[in-house]
N, C-alpha and C. Protein backbone atom coordinates (compact mmCIF):
# COMPACT_ATOMS: atom_id res chain seq x y z
N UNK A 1 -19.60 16.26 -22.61
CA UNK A 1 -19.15 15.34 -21.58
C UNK A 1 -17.68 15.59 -21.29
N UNK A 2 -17.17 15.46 -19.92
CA UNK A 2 -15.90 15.81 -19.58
C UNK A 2 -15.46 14.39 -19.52
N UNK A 3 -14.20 14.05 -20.62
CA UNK A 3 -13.37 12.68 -20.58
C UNK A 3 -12.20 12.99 -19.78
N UNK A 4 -12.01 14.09 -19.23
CA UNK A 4 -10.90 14.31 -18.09
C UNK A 4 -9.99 14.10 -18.89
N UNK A 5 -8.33 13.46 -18.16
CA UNK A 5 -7.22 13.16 -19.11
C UNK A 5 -7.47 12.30 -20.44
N UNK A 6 -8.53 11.97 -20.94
CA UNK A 6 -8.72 11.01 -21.96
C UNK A 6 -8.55 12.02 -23.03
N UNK A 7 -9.38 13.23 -22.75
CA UNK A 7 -9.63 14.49 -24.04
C UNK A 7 -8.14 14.55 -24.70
N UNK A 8 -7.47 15.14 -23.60
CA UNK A 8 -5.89 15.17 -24.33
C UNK A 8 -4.61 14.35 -24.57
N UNK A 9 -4.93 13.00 -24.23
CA UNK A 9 -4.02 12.06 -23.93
C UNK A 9 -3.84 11.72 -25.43
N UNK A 10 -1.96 11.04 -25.61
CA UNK A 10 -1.51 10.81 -26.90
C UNK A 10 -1.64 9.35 -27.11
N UNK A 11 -2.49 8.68 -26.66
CA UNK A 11 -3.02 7.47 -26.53
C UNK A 11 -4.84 6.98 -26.84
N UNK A 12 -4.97 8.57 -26.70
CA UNK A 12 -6.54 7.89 -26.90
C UNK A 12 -6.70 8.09 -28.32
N UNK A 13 -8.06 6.93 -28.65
CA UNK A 13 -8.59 7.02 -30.28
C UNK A 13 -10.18 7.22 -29.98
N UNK A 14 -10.65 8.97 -30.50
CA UNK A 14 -12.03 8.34 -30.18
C UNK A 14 -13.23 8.14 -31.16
N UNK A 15 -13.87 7.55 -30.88
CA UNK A 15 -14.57 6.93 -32.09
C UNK A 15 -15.97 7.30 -32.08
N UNK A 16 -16.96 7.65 -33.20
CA UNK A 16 -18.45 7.85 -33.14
C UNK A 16 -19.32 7.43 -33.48
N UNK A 17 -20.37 6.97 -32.82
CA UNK A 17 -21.38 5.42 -33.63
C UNK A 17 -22.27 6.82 -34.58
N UNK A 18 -23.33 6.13 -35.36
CA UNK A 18 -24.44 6.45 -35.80
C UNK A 18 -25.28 7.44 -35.31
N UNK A 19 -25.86 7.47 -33.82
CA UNK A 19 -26.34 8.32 -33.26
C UNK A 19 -25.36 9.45 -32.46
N UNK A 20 -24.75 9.70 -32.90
CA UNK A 20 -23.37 10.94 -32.55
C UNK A 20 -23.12 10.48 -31.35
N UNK A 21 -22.84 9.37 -30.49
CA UNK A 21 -22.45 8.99 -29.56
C UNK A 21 -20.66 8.76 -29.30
N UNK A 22 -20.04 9.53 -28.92
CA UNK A 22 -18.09 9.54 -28.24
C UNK A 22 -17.70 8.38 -27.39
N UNK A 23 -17.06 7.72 -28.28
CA UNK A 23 -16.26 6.83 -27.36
C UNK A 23 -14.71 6.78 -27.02
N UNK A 24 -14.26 6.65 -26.06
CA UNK A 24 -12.61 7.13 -25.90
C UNK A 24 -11.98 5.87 -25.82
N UNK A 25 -11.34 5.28 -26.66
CA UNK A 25 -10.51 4.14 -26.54
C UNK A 25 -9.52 4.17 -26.47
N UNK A 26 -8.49 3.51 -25.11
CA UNK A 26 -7.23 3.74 -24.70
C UNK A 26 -6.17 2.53 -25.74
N UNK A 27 -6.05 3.44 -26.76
CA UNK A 27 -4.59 2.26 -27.81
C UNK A 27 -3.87 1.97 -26.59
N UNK A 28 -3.38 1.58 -25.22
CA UNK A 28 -2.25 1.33 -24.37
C UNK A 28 -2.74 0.14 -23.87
N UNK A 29 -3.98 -0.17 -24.04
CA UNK A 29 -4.73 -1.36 -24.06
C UNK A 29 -4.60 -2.30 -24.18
N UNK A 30 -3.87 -2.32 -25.67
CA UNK A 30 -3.38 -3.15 -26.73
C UNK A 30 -2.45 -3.96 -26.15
N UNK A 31 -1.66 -3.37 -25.86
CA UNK A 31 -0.11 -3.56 -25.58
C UNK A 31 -0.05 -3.95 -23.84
N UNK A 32 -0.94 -3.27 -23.34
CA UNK A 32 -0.55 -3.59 -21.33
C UNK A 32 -1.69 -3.58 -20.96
N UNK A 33 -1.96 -4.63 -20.50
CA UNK A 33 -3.44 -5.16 -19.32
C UNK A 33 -3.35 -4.10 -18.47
N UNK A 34 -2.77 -3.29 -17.99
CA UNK A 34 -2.93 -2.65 -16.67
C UNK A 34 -4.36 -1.63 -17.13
N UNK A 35 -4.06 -1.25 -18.62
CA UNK A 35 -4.94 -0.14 -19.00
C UNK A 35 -6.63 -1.35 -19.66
N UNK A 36 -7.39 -0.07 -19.72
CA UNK A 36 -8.92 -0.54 -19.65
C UNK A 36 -8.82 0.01 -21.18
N UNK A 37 -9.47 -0.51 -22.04
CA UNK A 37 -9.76 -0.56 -23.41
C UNK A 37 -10.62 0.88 -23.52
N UNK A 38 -11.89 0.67 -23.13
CA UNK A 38 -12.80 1.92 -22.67
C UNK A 38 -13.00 2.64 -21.19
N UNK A 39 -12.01 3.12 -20.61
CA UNK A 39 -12.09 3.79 -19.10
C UNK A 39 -13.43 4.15 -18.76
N UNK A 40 -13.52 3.87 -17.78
CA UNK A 40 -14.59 4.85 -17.17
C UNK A 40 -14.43 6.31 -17.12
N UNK A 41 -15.28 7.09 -17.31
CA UNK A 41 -15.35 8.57 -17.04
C UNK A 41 -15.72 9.51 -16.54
N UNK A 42 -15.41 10.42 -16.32
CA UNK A 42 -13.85 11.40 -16.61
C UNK A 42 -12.50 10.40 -15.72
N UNK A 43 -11.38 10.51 -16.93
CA UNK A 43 -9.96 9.69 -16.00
C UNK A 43 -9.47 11.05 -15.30
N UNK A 44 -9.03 10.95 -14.21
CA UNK A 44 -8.23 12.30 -13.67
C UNK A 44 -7.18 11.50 -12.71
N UNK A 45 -6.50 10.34 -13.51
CA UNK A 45 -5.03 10.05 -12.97
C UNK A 45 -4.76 9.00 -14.00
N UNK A 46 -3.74 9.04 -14.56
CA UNK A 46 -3.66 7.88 -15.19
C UNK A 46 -2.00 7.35 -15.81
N UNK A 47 -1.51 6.41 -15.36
CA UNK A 47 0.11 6.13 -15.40
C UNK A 47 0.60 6.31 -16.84
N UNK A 48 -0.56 5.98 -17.58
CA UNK A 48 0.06 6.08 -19.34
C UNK A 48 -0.51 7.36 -20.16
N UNK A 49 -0.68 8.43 -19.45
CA UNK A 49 -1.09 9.83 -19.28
C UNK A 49 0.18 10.25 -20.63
N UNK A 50 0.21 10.56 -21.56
CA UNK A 50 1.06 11.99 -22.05
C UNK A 50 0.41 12.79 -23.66
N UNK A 51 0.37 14.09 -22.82
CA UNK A 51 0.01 14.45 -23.47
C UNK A 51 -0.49 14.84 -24.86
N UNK A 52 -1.19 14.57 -25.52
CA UNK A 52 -0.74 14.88 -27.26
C UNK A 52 0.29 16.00 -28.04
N UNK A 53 1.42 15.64 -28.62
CA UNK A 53 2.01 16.47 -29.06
C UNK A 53 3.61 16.88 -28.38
N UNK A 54 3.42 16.13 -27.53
CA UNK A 54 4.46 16.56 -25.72
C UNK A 54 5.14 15.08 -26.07
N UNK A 55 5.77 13.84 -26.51
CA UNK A 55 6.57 13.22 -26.48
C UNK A 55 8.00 13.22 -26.38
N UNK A 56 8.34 12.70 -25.00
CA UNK A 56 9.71 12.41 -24.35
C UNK A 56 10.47 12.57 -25.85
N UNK A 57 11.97 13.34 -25.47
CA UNK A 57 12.83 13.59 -26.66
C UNK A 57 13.56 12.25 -26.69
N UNK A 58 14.05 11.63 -28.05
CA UNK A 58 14.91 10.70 -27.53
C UNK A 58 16.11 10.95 -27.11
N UNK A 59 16.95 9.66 -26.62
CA UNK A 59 17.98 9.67 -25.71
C UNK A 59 18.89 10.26 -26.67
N UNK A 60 19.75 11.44 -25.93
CA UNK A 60 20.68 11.76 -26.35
C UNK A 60 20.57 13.04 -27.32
N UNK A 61 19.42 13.40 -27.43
CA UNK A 61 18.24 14.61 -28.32
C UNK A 61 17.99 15.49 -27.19
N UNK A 62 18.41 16.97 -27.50
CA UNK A 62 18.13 17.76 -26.57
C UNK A 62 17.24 19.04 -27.25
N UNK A 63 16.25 20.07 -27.05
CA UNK A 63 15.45 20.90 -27.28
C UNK A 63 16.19 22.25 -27.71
């Protein structure tokens, strides 16, 4: 199944019942109503989008 931005997002947790069934749960959920707990799927836009692994440097931290 294609979860679109869900697959790689540093926000999702995904979880597997009994019968090997994938569920993508958005942790941003938690914290801001704007986001859906379980999105519909595939997401292919999404404001709380970043990547896994890719987190903003902090302020004043340069590469």
């Amino acid at each position: 199944m294609d979860a679109g931005l869900c697959e790689t997002c540093a926000h999702v947790k995904t979880l597997r019942n009994d019968r090997g069934s994938v569920f993508y749960m958005c942790t941003l959920a938690d914290r801001d109503a704007r986001f859906r707990r379980y999105p519909p799927l595939p997401v292919r836009a999404c404001e709380g989008y970043e990547r896994a692994g890719e987190r903003p440097a902090a302020p004043g931290k340069s590469s």
